[in-house]
Protein backbone atom coordinates (compact mmCIF):
# COMPACT_ATOMS: atom_id res chain seq x y z
CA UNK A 1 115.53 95.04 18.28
CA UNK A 2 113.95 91.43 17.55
CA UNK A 3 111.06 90.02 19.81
CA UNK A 4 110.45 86.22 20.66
CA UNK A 5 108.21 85.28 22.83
CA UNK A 6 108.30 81.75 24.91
CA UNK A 7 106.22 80.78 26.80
CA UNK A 8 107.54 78.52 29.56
CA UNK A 9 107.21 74.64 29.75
CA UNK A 10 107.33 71.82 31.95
CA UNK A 11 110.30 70.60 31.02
CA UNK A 12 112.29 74.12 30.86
CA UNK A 13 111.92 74.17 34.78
CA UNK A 14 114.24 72.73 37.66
CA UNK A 15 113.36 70.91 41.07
CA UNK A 16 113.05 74.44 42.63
CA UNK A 17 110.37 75.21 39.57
CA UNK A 18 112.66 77.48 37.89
CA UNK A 19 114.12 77.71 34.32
CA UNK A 20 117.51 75.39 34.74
CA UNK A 21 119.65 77.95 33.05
CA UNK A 22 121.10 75.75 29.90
CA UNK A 23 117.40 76.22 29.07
CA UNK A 24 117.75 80.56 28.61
CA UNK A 25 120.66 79.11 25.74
CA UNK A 26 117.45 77.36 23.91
CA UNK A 27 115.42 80.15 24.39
CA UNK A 28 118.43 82.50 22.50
CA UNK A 29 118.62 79.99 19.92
CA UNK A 30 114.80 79.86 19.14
CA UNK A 31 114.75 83.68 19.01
CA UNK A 32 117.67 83.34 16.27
CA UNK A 33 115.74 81.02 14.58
CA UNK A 34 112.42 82.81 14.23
CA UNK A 35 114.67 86.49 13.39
CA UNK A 36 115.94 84.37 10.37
CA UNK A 37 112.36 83.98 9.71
CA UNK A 38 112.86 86.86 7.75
CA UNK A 39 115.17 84.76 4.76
CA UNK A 40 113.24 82.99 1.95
CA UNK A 41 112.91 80.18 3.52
CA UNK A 42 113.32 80.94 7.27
CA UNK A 43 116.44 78.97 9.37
CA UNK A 44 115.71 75.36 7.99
CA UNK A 45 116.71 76.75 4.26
CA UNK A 46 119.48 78.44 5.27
CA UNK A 47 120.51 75.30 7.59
CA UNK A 48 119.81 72.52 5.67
CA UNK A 49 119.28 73.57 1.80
CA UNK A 50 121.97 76.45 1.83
CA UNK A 51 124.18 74.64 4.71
CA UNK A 52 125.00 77.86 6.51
CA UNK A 53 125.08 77.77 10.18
CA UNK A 54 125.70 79.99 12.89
CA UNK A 55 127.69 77.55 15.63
CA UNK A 56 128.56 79.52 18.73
CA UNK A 57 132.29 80.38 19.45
CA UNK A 58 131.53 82.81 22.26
CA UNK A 59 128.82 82.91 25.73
CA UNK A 60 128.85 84.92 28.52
CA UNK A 61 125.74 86.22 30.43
CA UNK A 62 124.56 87.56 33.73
CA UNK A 63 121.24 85.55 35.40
CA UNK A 64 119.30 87.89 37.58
CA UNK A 65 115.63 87.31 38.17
CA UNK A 66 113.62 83.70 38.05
CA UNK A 67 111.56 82.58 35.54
CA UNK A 68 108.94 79.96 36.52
CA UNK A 69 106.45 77.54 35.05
CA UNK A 70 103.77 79.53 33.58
CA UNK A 71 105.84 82.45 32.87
CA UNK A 72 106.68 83.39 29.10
CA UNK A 73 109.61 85.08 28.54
CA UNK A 74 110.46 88.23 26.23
CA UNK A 75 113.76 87.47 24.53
CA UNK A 76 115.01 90.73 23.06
CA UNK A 77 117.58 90.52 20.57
CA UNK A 78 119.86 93.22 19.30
CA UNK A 79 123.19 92.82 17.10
CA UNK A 80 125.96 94.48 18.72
CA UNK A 81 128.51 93.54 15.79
CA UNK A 82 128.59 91.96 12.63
CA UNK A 83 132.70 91.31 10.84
CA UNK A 84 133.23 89.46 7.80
CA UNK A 85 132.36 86.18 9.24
CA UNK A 86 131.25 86.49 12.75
CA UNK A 87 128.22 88.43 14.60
CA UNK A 88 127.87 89.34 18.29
CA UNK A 89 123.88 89.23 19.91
CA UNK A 90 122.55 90.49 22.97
CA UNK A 91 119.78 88.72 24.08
CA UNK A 92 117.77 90.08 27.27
CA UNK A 93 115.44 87.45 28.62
CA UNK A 94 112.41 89.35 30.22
CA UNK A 95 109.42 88.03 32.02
CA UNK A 96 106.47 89.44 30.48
CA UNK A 97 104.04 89.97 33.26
CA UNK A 98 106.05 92.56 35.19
CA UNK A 99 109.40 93.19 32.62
CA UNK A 100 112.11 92.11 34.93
CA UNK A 101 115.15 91.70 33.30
CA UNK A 102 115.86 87.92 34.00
CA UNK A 103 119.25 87.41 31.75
CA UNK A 104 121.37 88.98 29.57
CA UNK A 105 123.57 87.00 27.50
CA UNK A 106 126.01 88.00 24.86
CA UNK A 107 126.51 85.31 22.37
CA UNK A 108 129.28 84.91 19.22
CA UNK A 109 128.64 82.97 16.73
CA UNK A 110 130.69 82.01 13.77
CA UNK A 111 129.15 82.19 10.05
CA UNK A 112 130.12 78.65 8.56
CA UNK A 113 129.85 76.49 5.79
CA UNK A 114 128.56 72.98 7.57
CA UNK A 115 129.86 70.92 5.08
CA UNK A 116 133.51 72.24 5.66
CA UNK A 117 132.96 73.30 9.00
CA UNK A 118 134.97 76.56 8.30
CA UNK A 119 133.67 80.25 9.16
CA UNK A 120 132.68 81.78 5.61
CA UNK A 121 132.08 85.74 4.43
CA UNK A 122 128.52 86.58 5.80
CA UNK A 123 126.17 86.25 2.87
CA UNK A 124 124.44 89.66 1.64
CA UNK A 125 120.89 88.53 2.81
CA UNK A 126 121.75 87.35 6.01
CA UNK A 127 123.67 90.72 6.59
CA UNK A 128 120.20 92.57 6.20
CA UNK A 129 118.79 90.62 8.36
CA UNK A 130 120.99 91.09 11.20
CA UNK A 131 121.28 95.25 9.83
CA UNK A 132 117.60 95.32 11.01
CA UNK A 133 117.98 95.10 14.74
CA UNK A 134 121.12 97.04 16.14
CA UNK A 135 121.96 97.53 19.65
CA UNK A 136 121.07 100.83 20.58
CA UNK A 137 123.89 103.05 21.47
């Protein structure tokens, strides 16, 4: 399992002073971004030097306890598949101060080359990354 904490902002929070919920999607996507950390170069070589992305093809996700203002969040991250080209996360969204589970999202995203915009054989180092933090069974 991967870690990320967030802390929550200002702007990550509704009229009723909770997380709007396209905001748990950027708090996923940070948490990929900091587990590719673990590449020479972190996410911004792999993005922009390499120009390998991970675009999503695939969301679904269950919301189930607020997250307000103040809050940070706990976004857990396991890999519950890898293929040749595509990888399935889990991400559970926790609030730190007493662990409720606030979401759990799975999320598909596609390998690709972002110059041809096709989905392309996982390269070997990202594949250890992504070995590193299995779902439990």
């Amino acid at each position: 399992m991967f870690e990320h904490r967030r802390p929550v902002r200002w702007n990550d929070v509704d009229a009723a002073g909770i997380v709007y919920f396209p905001r748990f999607l950027d708090y996923c996507h940070d948490a990929i971004e900091a587990m590719f950390d673990a590449l020479e170069g972190g996410y911004p070589t792999l993005t922009m030097k390499r120009r390998i992305g991970v675009p999503t093809v695939h969301l679904s996700g269950d919301f189930r306890s607020p997250l307000a203002y103040g809050d940070t969040c706990l976004v857990r991250v396991t890999v519950r598949r890898v293929g040749r080209s595509s990888v399935t996360f889990v991400h559970r969204l926790i609030r730190e101060r007493d662990e409720a589970l606030c979401a759990e999202i799975e999320h598909v995203v596609a390998v690709s080359d972002l110059d041809a915009l096709r989905a392309i054989e996982i390269p070997a180092d990202v594949r250890a990354v992504l070995a590193v933090h299995p779902e439990a069974i």
